[in-house]
Protein backbone atom coordinates (compact mmCIF):
# COMPACT_ATOMS: atom_id res chain seq x y z
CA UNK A 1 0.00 0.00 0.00
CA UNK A 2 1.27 3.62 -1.08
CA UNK A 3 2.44 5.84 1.72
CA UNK A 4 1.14 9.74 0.36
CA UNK A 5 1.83 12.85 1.86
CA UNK A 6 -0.87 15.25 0.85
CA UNK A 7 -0.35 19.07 1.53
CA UNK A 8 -3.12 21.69 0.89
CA UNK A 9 -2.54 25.29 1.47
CA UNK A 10 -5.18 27.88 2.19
CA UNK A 11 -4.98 31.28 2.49
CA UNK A 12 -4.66 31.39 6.43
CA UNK A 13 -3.59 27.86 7.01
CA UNK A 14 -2.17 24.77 5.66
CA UNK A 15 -3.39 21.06 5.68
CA UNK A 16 -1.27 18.07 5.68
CA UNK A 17 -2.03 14.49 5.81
CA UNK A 18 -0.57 11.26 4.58
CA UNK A 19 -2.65 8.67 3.45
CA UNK A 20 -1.58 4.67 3.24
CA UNK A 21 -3.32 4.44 -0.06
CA UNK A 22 -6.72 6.05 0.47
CA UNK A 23 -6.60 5.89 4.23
CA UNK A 24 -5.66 8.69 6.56
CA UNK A 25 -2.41 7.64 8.95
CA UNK A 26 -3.13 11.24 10.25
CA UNK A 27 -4.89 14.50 9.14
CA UNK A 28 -3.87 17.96 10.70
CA UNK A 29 -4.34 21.55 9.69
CA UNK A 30 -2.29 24.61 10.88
CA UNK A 31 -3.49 28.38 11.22
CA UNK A 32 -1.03 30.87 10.70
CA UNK A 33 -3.13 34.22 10.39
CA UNK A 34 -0.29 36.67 12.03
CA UNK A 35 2.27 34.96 9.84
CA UNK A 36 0.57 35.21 6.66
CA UNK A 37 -0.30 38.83 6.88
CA UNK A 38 2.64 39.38 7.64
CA UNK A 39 3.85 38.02 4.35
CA UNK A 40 1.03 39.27 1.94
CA UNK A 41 3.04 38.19 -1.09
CA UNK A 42 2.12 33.94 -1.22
CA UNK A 43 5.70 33.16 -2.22
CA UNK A 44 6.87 35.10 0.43
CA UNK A 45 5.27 32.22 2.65
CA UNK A 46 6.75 29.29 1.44
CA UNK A 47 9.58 29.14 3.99
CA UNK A 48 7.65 29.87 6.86
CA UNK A 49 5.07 26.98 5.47
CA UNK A 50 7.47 24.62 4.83
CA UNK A 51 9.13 24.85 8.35
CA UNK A 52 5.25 24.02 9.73
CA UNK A 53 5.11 20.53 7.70
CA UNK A 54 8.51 20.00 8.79
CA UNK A 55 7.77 20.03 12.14
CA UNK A 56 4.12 18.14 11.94
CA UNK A 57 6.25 15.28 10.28
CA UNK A 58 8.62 15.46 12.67
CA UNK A 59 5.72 15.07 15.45
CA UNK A 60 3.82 12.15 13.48
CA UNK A 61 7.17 10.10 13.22
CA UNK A 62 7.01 10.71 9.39
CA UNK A 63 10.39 9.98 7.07
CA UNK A 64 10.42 11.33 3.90
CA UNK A 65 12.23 8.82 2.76
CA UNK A 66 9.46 6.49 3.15
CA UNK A 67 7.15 7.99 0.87
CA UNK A 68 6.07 6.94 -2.21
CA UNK A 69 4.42 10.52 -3.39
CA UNK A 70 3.78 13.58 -2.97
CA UNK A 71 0.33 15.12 -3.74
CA UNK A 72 -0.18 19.21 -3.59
CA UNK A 73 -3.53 20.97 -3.64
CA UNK A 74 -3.17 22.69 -7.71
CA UNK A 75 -3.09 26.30 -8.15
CA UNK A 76 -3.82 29.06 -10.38
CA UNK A 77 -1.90 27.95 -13.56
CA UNK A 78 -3.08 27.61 -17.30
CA UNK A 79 -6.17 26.54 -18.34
CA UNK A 80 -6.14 22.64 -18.99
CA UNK A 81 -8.13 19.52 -18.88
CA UNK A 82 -8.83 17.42 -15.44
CA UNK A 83 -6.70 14.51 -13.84
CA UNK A 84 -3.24 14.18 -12.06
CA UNK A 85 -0.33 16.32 -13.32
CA UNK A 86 3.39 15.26 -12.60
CA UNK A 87 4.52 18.51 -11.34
CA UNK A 88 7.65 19.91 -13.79
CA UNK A 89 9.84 23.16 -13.47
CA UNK A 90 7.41 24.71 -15.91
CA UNK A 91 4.88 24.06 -13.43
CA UNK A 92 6.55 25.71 -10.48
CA UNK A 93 8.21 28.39 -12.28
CA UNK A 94 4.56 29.62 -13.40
CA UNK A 95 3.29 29.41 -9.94
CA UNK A 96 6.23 30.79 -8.15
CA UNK A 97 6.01 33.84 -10.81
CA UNK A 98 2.21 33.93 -10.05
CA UNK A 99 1.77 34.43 -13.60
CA UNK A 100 -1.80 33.79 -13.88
CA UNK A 101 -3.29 35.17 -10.75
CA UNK A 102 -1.99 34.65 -6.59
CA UNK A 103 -3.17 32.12 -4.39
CA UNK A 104 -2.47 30.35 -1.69
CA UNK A 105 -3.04 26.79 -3.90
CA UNK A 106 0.17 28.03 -5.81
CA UNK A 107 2.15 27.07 -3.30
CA UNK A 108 1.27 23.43 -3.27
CA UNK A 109 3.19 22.24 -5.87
CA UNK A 110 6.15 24.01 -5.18
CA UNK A 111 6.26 22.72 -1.37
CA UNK A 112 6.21 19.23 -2.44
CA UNK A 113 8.85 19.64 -5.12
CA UNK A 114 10.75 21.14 -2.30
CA UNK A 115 10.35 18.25 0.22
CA UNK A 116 11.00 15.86 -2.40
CA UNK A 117 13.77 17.43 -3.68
CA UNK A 118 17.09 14.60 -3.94
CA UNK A 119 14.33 11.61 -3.32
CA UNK A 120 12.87 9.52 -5.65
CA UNK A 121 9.54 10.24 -4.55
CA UNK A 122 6.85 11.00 -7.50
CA UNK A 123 5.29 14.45 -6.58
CA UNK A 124 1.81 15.22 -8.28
CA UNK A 125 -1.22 17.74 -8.47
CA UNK A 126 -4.95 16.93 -9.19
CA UNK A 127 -7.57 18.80 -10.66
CA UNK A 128 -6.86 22.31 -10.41
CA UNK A 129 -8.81 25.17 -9.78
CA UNK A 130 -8.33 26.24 -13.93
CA UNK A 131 -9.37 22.66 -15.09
CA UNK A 132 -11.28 23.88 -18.45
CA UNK A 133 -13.52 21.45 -20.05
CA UNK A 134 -15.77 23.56 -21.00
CA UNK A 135 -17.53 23.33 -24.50
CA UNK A 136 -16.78 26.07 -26.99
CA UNK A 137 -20.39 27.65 -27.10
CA UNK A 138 -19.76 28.07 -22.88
CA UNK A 139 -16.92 30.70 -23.65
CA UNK A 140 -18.77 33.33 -24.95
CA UNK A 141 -19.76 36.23 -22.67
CA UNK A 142 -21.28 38.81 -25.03
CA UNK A 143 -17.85 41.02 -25.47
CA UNK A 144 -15.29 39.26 -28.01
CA UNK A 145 -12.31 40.41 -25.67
CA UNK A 146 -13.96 38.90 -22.75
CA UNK A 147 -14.21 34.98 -22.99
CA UNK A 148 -15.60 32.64 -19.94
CA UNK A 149 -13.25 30.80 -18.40
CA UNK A 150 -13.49 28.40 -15.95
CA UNK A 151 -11.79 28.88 -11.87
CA UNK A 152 -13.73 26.75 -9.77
CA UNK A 153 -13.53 23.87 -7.36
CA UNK A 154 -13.28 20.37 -9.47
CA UNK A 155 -11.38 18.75 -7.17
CA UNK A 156 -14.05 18.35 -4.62
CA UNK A 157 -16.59 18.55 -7.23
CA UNK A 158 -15.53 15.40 -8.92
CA UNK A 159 -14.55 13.77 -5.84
CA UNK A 160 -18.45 13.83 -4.97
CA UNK A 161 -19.16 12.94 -8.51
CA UNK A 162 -17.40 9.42 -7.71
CA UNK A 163 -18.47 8.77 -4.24
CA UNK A 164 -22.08 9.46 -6.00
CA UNK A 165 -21.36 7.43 -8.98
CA UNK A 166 -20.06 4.46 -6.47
CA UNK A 167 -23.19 4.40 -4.32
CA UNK A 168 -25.25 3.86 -7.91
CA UNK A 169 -23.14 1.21 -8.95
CA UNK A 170 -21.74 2.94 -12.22
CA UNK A 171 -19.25 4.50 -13.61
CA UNK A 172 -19.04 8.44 -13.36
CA UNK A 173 -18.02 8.48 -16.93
CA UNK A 174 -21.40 7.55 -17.73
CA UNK A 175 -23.57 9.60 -15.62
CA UNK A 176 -24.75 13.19 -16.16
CA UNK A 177 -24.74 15.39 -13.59
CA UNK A 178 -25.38 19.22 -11.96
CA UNK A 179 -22.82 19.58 -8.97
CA UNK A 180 -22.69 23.17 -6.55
CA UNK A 181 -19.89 23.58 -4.81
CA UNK A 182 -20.77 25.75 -1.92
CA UNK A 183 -18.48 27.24 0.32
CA UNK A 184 -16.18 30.73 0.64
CA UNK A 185 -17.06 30.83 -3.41
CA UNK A 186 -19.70 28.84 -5.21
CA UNK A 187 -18.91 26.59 -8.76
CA UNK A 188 -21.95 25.04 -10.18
CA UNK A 189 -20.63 22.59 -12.81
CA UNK A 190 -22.09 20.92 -15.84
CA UNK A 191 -20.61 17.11 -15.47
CA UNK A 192 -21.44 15.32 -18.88
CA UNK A 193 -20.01 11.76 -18.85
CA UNK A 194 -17.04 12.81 -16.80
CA UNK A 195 -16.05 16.33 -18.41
CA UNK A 196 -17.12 19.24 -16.18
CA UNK A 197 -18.54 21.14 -20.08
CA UNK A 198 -19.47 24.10 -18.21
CA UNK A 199 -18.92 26.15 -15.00
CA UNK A 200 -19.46 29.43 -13.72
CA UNK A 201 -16.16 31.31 -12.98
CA UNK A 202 -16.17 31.00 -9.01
CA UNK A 203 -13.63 33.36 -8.09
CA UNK A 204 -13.56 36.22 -10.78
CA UNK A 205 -17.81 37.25 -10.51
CA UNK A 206 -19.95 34.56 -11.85
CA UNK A 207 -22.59 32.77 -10.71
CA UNK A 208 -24.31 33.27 -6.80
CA UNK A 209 -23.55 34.72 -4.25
CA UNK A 210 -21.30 33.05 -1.88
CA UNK A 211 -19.72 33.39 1.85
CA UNK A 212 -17.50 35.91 1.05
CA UNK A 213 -17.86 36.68 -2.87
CA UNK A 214 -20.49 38.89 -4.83
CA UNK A 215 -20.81 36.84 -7.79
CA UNK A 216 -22.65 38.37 -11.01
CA UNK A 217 -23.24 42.24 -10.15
CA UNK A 218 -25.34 44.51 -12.55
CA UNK A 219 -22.77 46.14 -14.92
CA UNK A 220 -24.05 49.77 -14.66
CA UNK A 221 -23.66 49.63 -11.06
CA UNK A 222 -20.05 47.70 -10.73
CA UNK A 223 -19.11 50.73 -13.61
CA UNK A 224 -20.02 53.64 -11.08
CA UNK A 225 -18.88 52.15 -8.44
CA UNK A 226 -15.46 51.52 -9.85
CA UNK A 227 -15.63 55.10 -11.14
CA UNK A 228 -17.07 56.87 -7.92
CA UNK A 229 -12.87 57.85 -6.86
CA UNK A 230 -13.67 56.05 -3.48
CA UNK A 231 -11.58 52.85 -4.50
CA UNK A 232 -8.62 51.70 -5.42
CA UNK A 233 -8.71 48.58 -7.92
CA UNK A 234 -7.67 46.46 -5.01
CA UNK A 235 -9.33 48.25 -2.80
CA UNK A 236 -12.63 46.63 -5.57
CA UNK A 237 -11.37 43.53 -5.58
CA UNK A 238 -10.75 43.00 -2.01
CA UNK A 239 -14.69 43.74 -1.27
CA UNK A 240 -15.62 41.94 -4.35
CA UNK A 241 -14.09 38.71 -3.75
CA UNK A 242 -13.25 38.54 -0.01
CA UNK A 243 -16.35 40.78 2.20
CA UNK A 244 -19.28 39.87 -0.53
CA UNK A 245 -22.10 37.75 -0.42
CA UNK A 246 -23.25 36.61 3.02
CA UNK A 247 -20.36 38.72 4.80
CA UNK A 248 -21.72 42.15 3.39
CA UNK A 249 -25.20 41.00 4.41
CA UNK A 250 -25.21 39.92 7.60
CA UNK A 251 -21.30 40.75 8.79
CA UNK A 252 -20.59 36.84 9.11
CA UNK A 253 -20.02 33.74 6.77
CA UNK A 254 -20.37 31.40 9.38
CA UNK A 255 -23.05 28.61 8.20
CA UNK A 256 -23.60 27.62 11.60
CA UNK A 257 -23.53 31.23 13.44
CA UNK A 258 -26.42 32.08 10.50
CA UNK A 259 -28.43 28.64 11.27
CA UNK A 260 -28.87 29.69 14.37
CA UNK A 261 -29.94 33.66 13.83
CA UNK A 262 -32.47 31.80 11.37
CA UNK A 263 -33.85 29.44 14.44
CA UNK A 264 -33.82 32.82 16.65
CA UNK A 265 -36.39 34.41 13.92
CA UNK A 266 -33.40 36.66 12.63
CA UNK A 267 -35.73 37.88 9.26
CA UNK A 268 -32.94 39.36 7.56
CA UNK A 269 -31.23 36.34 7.75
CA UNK A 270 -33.59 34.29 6.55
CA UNK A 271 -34.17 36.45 3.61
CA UNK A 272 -30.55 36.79 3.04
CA UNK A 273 -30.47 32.46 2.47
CA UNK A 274 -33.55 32.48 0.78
CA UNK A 275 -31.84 34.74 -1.91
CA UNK A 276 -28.73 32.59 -1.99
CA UNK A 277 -30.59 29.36 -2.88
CA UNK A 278 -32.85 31.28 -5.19
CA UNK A 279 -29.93 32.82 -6.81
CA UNK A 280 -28.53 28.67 -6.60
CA UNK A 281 -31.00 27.81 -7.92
CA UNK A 282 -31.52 29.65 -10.82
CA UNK A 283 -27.57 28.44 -12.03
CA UNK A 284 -28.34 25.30 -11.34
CA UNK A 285 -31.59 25.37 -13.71
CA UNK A 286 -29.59 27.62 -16.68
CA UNK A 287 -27.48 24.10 -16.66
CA UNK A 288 -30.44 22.36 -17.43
CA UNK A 289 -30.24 23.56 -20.97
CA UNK A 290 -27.18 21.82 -20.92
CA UNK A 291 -28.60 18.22 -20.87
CA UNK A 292 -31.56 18.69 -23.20
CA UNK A 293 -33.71 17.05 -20.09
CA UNK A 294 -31.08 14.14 -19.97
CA UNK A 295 -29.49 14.72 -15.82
CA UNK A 296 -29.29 11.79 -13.68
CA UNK A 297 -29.01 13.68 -10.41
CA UNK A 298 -27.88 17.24 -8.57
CA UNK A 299 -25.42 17.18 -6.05
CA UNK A 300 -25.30 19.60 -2.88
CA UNK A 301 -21.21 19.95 -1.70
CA UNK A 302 -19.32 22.06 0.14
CA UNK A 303 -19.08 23.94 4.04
CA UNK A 304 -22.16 25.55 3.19
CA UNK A 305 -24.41 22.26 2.17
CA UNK A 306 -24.65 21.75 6.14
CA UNK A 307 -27.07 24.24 6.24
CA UNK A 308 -30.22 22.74 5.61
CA UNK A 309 -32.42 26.24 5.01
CA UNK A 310 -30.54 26.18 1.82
CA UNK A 311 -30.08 23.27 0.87
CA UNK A 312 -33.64 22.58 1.49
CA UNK A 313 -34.43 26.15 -0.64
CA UNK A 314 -32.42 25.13 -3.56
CA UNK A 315 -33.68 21.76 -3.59
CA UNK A 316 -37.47 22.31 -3.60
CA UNK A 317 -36.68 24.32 -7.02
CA UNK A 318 -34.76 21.91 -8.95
CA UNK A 319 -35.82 18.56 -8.05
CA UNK A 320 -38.23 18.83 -11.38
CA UNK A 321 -34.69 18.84 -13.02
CA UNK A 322 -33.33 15.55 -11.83
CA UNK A 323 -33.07 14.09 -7.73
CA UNK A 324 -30.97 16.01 -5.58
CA UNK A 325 -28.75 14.47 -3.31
CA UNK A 326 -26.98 16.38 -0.13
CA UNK A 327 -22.97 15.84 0.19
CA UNK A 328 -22.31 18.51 3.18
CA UNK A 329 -18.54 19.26 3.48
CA UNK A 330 -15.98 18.86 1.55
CA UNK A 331 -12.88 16.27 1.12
CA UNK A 332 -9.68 17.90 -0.86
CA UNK A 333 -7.40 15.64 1.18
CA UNK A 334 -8.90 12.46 -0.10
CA UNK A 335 -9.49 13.21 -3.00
CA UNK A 336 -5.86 14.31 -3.77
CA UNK A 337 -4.65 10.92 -1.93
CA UNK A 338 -6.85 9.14 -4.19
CA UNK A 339 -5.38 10.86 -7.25
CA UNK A 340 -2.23 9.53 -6.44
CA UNK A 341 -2.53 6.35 -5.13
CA UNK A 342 -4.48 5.83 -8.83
CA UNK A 343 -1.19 6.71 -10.78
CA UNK A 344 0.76 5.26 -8.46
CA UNK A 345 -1.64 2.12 -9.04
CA UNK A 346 -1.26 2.23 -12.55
CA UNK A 347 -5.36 2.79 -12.78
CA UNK A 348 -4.44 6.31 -14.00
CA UNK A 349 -1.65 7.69 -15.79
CA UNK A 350 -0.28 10.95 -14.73
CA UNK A 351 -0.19 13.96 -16.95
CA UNK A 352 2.79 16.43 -18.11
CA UNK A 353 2.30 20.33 -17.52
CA UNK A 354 3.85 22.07 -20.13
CA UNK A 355 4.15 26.48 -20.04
CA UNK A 356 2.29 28.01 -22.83
């Protein structure tokens, strides 16, 4: 059985597990707010992150040595098709450079390479944030300069897609499905026999609103507000993507510290998730179209799927659609172990990453 280190870095902490083969040995996760803001630049971080993981294996009695792979969360790289990427210099350099777009997930990849370095010890990613499946009549927006792209959370989304596909007794590469991803950002992907053919761009403005992120604005408004002279670009951005959605509402984007203003009788709360399902809703059903009326079930994912007002709101208007079926939470660790114990297997066979 495979021993697999799996490392996935957020923006205010880093997870790391290893897995023998698709079981967890141990899972831990580290929060390091005052250190990250104190190094706002994500490459800044990695020295600081890598002395954490250090000392976790260290703890857990983990040799790298022993390892038969290393598995990263993928970051923000080019846009490219799903499955398990061997991680290459072109790969690193392009995350270390941050060329398309900063994260936290860019780091991923580069801390493995960097634990592995002088071992022979495979070292992976798996489905990306920029996996881009999507068919060619999903890319237009309406402005030739402006095409769709796709930034959004396949990893877990797929994930679910199997665990579904495994409780049905066939193979996901058969089944159509609608999947929501809903957490800090929301993805709603069209799954069509294992190819995710369109998605809403979950970090950049499309789609619901989320925990923390506006999604699709009315343009005239975005245009004066950009324009007013009150904000900097960033300064945009920052409330955009980070202090949107349920945050600018109700001053929280905790699920469970909602649930229970909702059980108090908190109205604006209730109207406030009532909105966000209706607005999930309403993506989920423009996928429809997608399927011609041929969609074998919706899946509910992600930290905000716990919350049963919405999952309950979205469900009650899309179950004419197909069954909906409630996956609360989300599992990047295992799903990354699983994507390399398969190429490690020989069940899969790992892909190259080449720069554009």
């Amino acid at each position: 059985m495979s021993l697999i280190l799996v490392l996935n870095p957020g923006s205010t902490s880093t997870k790391i597990a290893v897995y023998a083969g698709e079981n967890p040995v141990f899972v831990r996760s580290i929060r390091h707010e005052t250190e990250s803001s104190r190094q706002p630049r994500v490459i800044d971080q990695l020295a600081f992150r890598l002395r954490l993981v250090r000392e976790v294996l260290a703890e857990e009695k983990v040799v790298l040595e022993d390892l038969d792979a290393i598995i990263g969360r993928g970051g923000l790289l080019h846009p490219m098709e799903g499955g398990t990427y061997k991680v290459s210099q072109d790969m690193i350099d392009d995350m270390a450079q941050c060329r398309y777009g900063e994260h936290a997930s860019n780091l991923g990849a580069i801390m493995a390479a960097e634990l592995a370095s002088d071992l022979p010890i495979s070292v992976f990613i798996a489905d990306p944030v920029v996996v881009d499946e999507m068919i060619a009549e999903a890319k237009y927006s309406g402005w030739p300069e402006f095409e769709r792209i796709a930034i959004s959370h396949p990893l877990n989304q797929r994930a679910v897609a199997k665990r579904f596909a495994r409780s049905q007794g066939r193979p996901y590469e058969e089944l159509n499905l609608i999947i929501a991803h809903m957490g800090g950002g929301f993805s709603v992907g069209a799954h069509r026999q294992g190819k995710i053919v369109d998605v809403n761009n979950a970090l950049d403005g499309d789609g619901p609103f989320s925990a923390e992120r506006t999604g699709s604005l009315p343009l005239r408004s975005v245009l004066d507000f950009c324009y007013s002279g009150k904000y900097s670009r960033e300064e945009a951005k920052r409330l955009f993507i980070g202090q949107g959605g349920l945050y600018a509402y109700l001053g929280t984007k905790d699920g469970v510290e909602i649930e229970k203003s909702i059980e108090a009788g908190d109205e604006k709360a209730i109207m406030v998730i009532k909105a966000m399902a209706y607005q999930t809703a309403k993506e989920i059903s423009s996928l429809g179209a997608v399927f011609c009326g041929n969609l074998d079930a919706i899946l509910l994912t992600g930290g905000l799927a716990y919350m049963k007002a919405l999952t309950d709101g979205i469900s009650e208007r899309v179950e004419y659609l197909a069954p909906v079926y409630v996956f609360p939470g989300e599992d990047e660790m295992g799903a990354l172990a699983l994507a390399a114990e398969e190429v490690l297997s020989g069940e899969k066979t790992a892909k190259e990453y080449a720069a554009f």
